[in-house]
N, C-alpha and C. Protein backbone atom coordinates (compact mmCIF):
# COMPACT_ATOMS: atom_id res chain seq x y z
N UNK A 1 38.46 60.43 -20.35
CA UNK A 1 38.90 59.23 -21.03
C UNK A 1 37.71 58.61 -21.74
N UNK A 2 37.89 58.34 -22.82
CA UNK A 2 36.95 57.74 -24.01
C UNK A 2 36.83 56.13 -23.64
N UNK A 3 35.65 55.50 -23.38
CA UNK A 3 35.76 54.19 -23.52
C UNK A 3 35.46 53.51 -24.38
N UNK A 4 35.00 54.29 -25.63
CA UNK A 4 34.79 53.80 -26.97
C UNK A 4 35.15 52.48 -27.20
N UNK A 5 35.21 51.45 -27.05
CA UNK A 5 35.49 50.13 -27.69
C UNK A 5 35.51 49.97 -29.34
N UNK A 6 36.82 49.68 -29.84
CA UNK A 6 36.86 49.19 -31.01
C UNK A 6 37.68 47.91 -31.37
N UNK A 7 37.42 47.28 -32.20
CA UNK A 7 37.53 45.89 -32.56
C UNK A 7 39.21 46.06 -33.56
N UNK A 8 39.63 44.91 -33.35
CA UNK A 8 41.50 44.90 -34.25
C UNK A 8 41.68 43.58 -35.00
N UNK A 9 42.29 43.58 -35.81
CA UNK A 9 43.23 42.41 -35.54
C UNK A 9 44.48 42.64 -35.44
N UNK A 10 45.47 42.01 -35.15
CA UNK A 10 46.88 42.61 -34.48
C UNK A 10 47.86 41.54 -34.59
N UNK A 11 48.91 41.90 -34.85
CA UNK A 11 50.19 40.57 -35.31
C UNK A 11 51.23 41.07 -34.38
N UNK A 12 51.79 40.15 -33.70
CA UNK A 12 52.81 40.17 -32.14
C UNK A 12 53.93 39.49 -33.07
N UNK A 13 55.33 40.09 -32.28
CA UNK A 13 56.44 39.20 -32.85
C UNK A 13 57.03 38.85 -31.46
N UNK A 14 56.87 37.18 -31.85
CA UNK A 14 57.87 36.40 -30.26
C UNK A 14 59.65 36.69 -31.50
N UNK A 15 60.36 38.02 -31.27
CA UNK A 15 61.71 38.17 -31.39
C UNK A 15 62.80 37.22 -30.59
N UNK A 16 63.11 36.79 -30.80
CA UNK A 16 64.50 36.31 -30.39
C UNK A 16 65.88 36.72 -30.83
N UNK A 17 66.87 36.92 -29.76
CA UNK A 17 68.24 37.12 -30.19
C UNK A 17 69.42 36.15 -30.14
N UNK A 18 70.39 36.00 -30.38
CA UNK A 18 71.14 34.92 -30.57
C UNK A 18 71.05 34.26 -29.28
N UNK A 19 70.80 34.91 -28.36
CA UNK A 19 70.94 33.85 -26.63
C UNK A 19 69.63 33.23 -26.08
N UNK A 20 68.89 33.97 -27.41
CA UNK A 20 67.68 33.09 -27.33
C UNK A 20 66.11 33.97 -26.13
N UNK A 21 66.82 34.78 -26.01
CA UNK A 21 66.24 36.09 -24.96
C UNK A 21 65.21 36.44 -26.29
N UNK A 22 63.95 36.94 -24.97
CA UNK A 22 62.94 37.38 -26.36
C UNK A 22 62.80 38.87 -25.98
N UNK A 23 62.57 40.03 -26.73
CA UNK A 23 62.20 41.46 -26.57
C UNK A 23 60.94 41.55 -26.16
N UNK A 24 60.80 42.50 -25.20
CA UNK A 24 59.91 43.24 -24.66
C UNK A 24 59.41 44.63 -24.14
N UNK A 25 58.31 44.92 -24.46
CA UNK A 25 58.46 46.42 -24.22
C UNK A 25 57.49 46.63 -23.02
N UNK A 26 57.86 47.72 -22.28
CA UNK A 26 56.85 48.17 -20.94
C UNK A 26 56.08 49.28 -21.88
N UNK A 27 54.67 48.71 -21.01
CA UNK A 27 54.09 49.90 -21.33
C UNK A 27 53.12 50.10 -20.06
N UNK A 28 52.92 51.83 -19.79
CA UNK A 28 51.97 52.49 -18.93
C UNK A 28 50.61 52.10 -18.95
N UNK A 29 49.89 51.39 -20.00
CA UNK A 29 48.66 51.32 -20.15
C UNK A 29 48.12 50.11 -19.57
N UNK A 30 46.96 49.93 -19.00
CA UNK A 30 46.45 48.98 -18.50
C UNK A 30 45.80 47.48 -19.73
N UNK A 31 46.90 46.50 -19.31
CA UNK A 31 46.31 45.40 -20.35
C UNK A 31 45.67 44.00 -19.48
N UNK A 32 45.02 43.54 -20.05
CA UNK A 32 44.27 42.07 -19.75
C UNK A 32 43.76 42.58 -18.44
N UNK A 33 42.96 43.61 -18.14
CA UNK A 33 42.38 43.96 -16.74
C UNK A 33 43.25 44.19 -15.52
N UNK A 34 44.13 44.31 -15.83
CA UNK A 34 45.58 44.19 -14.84
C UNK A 34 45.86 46.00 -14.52
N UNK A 35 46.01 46.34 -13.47
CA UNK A 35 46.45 47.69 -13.57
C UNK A 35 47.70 48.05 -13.32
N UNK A 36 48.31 49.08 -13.91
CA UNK A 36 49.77 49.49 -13.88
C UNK A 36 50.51 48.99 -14.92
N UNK A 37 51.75 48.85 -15.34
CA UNK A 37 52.60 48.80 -16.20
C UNK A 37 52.51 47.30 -16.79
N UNK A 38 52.86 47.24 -17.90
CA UNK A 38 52.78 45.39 -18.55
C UNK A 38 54.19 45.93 -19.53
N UNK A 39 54.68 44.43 -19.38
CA UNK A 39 55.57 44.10 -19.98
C UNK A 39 55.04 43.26 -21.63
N UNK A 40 55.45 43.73 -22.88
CA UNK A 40 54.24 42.94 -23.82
C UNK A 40 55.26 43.02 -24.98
N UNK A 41 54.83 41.78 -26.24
CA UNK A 41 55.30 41.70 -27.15
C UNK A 41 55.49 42.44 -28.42
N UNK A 42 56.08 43.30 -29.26
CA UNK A 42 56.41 44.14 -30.04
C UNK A 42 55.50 43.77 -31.00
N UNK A 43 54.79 44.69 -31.88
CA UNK A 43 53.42 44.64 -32.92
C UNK A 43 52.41 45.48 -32.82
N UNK A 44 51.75 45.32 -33.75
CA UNK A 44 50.35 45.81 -33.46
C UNK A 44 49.38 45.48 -34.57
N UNK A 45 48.48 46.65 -34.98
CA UNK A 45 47.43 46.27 -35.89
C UNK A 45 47.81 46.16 -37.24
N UNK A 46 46.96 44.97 -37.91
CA UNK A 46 46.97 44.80 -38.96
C UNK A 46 46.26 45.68 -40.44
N UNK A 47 46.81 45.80 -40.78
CA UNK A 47 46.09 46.99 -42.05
C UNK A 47 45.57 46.27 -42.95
N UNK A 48 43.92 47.01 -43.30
CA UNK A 48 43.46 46.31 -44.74
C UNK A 48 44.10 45.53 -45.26
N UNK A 49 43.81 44.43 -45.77
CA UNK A 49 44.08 43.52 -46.92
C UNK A 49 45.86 43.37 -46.59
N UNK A 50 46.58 43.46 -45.69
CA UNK A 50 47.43 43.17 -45.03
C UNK A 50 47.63 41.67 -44.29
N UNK A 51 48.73 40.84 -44.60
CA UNK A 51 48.68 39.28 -44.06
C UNK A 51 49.70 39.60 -42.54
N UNK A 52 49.09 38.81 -41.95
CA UNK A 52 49.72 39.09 -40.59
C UNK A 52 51.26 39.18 -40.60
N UNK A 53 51.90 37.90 -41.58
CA UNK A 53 53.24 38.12 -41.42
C UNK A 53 54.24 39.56 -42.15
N UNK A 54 53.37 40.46 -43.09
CA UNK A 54 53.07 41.70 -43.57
C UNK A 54 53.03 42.86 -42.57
N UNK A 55 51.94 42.54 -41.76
CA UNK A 55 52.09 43.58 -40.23
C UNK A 55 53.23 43.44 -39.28
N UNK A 56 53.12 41.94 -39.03
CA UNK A 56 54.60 41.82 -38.08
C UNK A 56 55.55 42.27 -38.68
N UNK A 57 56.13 42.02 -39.78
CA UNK A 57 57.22 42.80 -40.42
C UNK A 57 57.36 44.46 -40.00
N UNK A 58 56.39 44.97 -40.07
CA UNK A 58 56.05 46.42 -40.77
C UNK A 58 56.00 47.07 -39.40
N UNK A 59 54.86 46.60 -38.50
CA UNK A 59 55.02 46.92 -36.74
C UNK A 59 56.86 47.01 -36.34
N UNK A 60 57.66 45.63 -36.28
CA UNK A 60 58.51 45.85 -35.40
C UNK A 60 59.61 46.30 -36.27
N UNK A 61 59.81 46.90 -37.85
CA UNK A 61 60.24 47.81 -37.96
C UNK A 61 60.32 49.29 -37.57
N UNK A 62 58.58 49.69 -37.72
CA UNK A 62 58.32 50.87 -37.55
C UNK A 62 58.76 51.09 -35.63
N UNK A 63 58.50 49.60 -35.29
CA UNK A 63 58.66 50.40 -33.34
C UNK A 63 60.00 49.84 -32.72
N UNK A 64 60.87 49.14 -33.81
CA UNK A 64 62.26 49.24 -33.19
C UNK A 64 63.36 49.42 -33.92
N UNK A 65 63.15 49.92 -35.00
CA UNK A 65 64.05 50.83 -36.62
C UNK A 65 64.25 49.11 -37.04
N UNK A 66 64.58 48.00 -36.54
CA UNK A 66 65.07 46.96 -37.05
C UNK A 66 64.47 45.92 -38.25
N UNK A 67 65.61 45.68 -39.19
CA UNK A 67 65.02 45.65 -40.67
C UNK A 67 65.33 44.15 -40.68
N UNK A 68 67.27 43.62 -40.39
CA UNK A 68 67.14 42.27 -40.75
C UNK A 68 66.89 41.21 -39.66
N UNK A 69 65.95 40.76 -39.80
CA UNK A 69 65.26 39.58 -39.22
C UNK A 69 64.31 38.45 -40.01
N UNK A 70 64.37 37.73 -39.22
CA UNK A 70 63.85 36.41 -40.31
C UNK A 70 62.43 36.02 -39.33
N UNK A 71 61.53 36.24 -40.25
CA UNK A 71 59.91 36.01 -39.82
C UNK A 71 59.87 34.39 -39.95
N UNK A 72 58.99 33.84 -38.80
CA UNK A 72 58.70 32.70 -39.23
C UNK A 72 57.66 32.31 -38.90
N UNK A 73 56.79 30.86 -38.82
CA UNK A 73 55.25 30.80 -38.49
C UNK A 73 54.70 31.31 -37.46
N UNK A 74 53.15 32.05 -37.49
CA UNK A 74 52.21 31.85 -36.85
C UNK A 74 52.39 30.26 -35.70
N UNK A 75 52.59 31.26 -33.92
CA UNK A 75 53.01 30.20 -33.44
C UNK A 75 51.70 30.34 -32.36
N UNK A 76 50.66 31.40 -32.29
CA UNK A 76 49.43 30.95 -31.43
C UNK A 76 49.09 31.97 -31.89
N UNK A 77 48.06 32.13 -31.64
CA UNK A 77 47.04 33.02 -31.51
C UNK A 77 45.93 33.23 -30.50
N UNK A 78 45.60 34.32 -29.96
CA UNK A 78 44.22 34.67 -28.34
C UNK A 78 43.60 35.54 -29.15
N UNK A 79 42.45 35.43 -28.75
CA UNK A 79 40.94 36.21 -29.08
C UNK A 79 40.65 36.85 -28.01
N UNK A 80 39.75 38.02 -28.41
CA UNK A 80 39.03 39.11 -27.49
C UNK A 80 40.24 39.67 -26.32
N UNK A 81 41.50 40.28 -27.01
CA UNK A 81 42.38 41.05 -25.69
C UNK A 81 42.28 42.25 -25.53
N UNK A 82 42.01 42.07 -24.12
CA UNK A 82 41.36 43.77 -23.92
C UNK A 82 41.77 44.78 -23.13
N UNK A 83 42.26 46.09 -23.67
CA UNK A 83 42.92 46.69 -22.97
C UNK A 83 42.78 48.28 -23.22
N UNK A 84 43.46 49.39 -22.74
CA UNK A 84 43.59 50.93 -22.98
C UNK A 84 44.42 51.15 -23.73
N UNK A 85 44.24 51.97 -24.78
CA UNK A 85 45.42 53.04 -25.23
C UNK A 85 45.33 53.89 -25.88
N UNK A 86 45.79 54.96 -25.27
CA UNK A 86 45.73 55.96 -25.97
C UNK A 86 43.86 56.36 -25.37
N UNK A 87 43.73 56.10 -24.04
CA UNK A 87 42.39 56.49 -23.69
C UNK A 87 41.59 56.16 -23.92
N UNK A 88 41.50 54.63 -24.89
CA UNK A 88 40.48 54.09 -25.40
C UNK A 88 40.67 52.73 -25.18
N UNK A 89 39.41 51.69 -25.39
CA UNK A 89 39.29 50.89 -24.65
C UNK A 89 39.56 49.50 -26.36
N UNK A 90 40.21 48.71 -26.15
CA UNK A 90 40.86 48.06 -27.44
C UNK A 90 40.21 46.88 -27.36
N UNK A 91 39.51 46.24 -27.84
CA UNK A 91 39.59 44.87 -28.08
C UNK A 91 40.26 44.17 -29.22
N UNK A 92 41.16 42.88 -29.31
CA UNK A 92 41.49 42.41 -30.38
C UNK A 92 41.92 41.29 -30.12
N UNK A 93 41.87 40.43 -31.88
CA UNK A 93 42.42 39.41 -31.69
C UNK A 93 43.93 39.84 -32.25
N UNK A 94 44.61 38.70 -31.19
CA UNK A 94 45.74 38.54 -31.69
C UNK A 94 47.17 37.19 -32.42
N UNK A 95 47.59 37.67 -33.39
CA UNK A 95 48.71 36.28 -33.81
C UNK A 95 49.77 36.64 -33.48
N UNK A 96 50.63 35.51 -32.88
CA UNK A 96 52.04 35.50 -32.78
C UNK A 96 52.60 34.56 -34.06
N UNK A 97 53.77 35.46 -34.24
CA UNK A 97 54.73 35.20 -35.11
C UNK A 97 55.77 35.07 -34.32
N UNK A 98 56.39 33.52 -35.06
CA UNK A 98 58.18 33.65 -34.62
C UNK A 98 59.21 34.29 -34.99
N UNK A 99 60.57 35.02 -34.90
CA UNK A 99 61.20 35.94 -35.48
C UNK A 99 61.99 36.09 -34.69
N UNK A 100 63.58 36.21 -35.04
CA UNK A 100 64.71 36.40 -35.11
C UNK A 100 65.66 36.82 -35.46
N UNK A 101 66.70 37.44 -35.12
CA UNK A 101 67.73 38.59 -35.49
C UNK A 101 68.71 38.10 -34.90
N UNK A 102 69.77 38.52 -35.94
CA UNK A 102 71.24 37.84 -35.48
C UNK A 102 72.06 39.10 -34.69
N UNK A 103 71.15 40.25 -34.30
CA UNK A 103 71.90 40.74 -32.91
C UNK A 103 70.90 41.45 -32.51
N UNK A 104 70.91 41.46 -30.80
CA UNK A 104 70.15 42.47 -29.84
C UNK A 104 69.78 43.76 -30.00
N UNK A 105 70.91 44.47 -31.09
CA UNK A 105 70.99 45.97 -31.17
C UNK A 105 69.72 46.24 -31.91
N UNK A 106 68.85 47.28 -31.41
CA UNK A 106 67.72 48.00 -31.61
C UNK A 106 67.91 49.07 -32.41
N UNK A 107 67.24 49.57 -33.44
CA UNK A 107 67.73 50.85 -34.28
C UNK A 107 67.13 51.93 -33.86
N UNK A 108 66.35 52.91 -35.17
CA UNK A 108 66.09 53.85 -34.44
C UNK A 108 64.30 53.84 -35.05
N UNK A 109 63.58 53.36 -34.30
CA UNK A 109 62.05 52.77 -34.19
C UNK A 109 61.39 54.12 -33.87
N UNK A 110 59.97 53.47 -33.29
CA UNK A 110 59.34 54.56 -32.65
C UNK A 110 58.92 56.05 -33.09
N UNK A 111 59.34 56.34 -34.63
CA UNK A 111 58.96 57.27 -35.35
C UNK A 111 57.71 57.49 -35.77
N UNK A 112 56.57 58.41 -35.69
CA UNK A 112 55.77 58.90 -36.41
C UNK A 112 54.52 58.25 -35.82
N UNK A 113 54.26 57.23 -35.54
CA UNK A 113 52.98 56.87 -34.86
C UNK A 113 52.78 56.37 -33.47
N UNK A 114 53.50 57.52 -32.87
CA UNK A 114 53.28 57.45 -31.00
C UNK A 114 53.83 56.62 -30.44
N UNK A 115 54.84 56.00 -31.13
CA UNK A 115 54.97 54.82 -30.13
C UNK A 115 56.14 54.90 -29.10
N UNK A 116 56.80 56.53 -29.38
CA UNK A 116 57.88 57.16 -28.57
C UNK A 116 56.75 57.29 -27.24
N UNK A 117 56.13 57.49 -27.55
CA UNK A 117 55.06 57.82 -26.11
C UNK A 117 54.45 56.78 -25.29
N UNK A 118 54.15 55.89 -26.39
CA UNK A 118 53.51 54.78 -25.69
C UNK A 118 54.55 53.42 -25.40
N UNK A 119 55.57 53.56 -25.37
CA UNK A 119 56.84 52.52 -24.89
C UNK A 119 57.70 53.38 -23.72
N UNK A 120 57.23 52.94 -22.71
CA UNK A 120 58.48 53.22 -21.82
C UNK A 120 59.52 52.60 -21.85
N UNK A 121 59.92 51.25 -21.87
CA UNK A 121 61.03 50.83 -21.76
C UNK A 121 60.66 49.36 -22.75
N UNK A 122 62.25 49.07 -23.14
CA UNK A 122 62.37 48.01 -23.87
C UNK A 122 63.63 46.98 -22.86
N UNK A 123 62.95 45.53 -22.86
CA UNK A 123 64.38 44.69 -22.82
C UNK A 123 63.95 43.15 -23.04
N UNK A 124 65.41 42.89 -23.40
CA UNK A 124 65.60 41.29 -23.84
C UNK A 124 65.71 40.45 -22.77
N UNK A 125 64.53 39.62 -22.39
CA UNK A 125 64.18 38.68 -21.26
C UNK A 125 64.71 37.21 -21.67
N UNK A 126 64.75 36.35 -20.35
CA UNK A 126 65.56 35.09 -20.73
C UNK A 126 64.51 34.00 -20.70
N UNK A 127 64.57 33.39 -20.98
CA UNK A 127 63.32 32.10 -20.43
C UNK A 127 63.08 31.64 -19.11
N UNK A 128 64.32 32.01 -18.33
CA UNK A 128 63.96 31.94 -16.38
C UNK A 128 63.86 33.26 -16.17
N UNK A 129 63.76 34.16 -16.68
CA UNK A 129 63.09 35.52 -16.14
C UNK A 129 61.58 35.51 -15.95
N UNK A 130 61.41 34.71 -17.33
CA UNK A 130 59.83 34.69 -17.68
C UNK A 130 59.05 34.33 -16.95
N UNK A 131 59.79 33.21 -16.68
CA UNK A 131 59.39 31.93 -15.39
C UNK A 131 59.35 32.35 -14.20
N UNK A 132 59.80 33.20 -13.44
CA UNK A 132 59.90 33.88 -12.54
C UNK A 132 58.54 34.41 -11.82
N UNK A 133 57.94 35.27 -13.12
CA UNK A 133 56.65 35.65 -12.65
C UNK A 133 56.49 36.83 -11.90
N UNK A 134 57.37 37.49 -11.46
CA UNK A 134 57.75 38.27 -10.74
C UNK A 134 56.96 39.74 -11.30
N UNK A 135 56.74 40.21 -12.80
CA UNK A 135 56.29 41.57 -13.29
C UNK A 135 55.15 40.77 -13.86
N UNK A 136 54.51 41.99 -14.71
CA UNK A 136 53.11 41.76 -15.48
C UNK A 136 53.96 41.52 -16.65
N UNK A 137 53.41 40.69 -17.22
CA UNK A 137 53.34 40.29 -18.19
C UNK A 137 52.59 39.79 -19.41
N UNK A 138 52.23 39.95 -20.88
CA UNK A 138 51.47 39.62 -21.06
C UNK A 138 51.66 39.36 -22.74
N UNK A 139 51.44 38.23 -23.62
CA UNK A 139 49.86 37.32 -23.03
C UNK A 139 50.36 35.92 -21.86
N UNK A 140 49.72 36.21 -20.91
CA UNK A 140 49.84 35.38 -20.18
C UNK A 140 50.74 33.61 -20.66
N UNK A 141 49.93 33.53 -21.51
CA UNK A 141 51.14 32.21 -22.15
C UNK A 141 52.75 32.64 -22.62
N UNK A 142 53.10 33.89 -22.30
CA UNK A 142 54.23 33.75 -23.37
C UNK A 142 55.49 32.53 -22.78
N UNK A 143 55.77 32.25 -22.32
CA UNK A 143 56.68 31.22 -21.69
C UNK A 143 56.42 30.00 -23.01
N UNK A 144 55.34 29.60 -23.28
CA UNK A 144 54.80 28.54 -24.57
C UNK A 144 55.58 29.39 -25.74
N UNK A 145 55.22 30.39 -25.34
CA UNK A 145 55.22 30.86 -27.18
C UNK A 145 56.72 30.81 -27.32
N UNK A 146 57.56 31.40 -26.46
CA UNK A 146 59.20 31.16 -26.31
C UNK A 146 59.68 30.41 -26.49
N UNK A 147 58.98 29.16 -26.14
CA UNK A 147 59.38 27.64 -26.05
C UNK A 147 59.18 27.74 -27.82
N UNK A 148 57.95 27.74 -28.28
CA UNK A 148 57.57 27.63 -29.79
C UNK A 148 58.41 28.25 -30.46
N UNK A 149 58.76 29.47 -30.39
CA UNK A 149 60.06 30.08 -31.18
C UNK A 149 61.06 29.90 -31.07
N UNK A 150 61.70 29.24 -30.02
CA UNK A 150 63.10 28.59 -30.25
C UNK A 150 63.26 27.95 -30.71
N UNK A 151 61.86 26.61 -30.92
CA UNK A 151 62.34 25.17 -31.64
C UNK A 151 62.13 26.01 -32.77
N UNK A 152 61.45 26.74 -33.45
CA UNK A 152 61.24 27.31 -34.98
C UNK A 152 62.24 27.30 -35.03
N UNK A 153 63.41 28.71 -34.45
CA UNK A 153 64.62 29.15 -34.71
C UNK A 153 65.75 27.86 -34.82
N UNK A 154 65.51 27.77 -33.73
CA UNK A 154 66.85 25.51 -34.00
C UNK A 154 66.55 25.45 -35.43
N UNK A 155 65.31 24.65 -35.63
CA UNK A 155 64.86 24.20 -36.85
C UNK A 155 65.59 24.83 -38.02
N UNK A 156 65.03 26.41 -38.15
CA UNK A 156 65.06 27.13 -39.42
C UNK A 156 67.04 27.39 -39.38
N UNK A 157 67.46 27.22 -38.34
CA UNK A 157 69.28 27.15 -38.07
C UNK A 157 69.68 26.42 -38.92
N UNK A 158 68.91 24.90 -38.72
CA UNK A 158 69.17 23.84 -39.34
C UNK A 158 69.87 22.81 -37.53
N UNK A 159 69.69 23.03 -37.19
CA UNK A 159 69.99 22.36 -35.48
C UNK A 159 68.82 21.30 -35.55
N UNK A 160 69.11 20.51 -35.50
CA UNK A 160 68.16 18.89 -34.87
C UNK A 160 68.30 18.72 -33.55
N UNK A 161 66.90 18.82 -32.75
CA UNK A 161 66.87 18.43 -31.25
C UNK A 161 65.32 17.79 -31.51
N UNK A 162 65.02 17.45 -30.38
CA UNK A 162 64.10 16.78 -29.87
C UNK A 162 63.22 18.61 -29.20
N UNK A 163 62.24 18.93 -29.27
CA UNK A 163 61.74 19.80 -28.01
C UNK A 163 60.39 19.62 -28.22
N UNK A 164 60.08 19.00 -26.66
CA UNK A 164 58.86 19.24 -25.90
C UNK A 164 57.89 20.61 -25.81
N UNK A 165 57.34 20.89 -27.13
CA UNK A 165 56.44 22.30 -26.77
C UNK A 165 55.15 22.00 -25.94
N UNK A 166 55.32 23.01 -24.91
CA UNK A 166 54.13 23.50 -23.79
C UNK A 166 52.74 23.75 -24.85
N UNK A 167 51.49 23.19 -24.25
CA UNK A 167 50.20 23.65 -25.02
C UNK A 167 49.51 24.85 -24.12
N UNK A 168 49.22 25.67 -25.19
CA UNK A 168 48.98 27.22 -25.23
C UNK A 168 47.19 27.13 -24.33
């Protein structure tokens, strides 16, 4: 195993589906120093001269076939995340994006750049699952960021509420 360290930047999508459940994928590789399986947000690296909301698009097409969804702001961002894949040792920063789809159904993703290999499992978590605490999970804040993408999603609905967002 290579421990080569190389540097990223990387765009995450907090997805949501109509019940407000956000997607997640398991993966085998060891993240945030944690060993064994993590549960983590759909994305990845950003390409040259590429704007993050450009990658997020382009990532959770390419790793879940799914085309219509509605991107919305940069809702946090973490520095220096560090982890394995693919035998190598990753550092990066990362942005979350908010984003939403008006159904659960997953297409046909995972083509052409490993990511049939590197996703064991996918599923749509609730906001008391999250809370739970129970699996790995990661980035450790996502419970905030959930909170942050729902009021986006209300908002961009056109729904008026009041919501209390958690600080990241």
């Amino acid at each position: 195993m290579s421990w080569l360290r190389r540097r990223r930047r990387s765009a995450r999508v907090v997805l949501l589906d109509p019940a407000g459940r956000v997607l997640l994928f398991r993966g085998e590789s060891t993240a945030d120093s944690v060993e064994g399986p993590s549960w983590y947000l759909p994305g990845g690296g950003i390409l040259p001269f590429e704007s993050v909301e450009a990658a997020a698009r382009r990532e959770l097409r390419e790793e879940t076939g799914i085309r219509d969804m509605t991107l919305g702001p940069v809702i946090g961002q973490r520095a220096d995340v560090s982890f394995t894949f693919r035998g190598r040792r990753v550092v990066q920063d990362e942005w979350y994006v908010a984003g939403r789809v008006p159904t659960p159904h997953m297409g046909t993703g995972r083509h052409g750049d490993g990511e049939r290999r590197a996703v064991a499992a996918h599923r749509w978590w609730t906001r008391d699952e999250l809370s739970a605490g129970d699996r790995h999970v990661v980035p450790p804040e996502i419970v905030g960021l959930v909170h942050r993408a729902a009021a986006w999603a209300l908002a961009d609905a056109g729904v008026v509420r009041e919501v209390e967002l958690p600080d990241l």
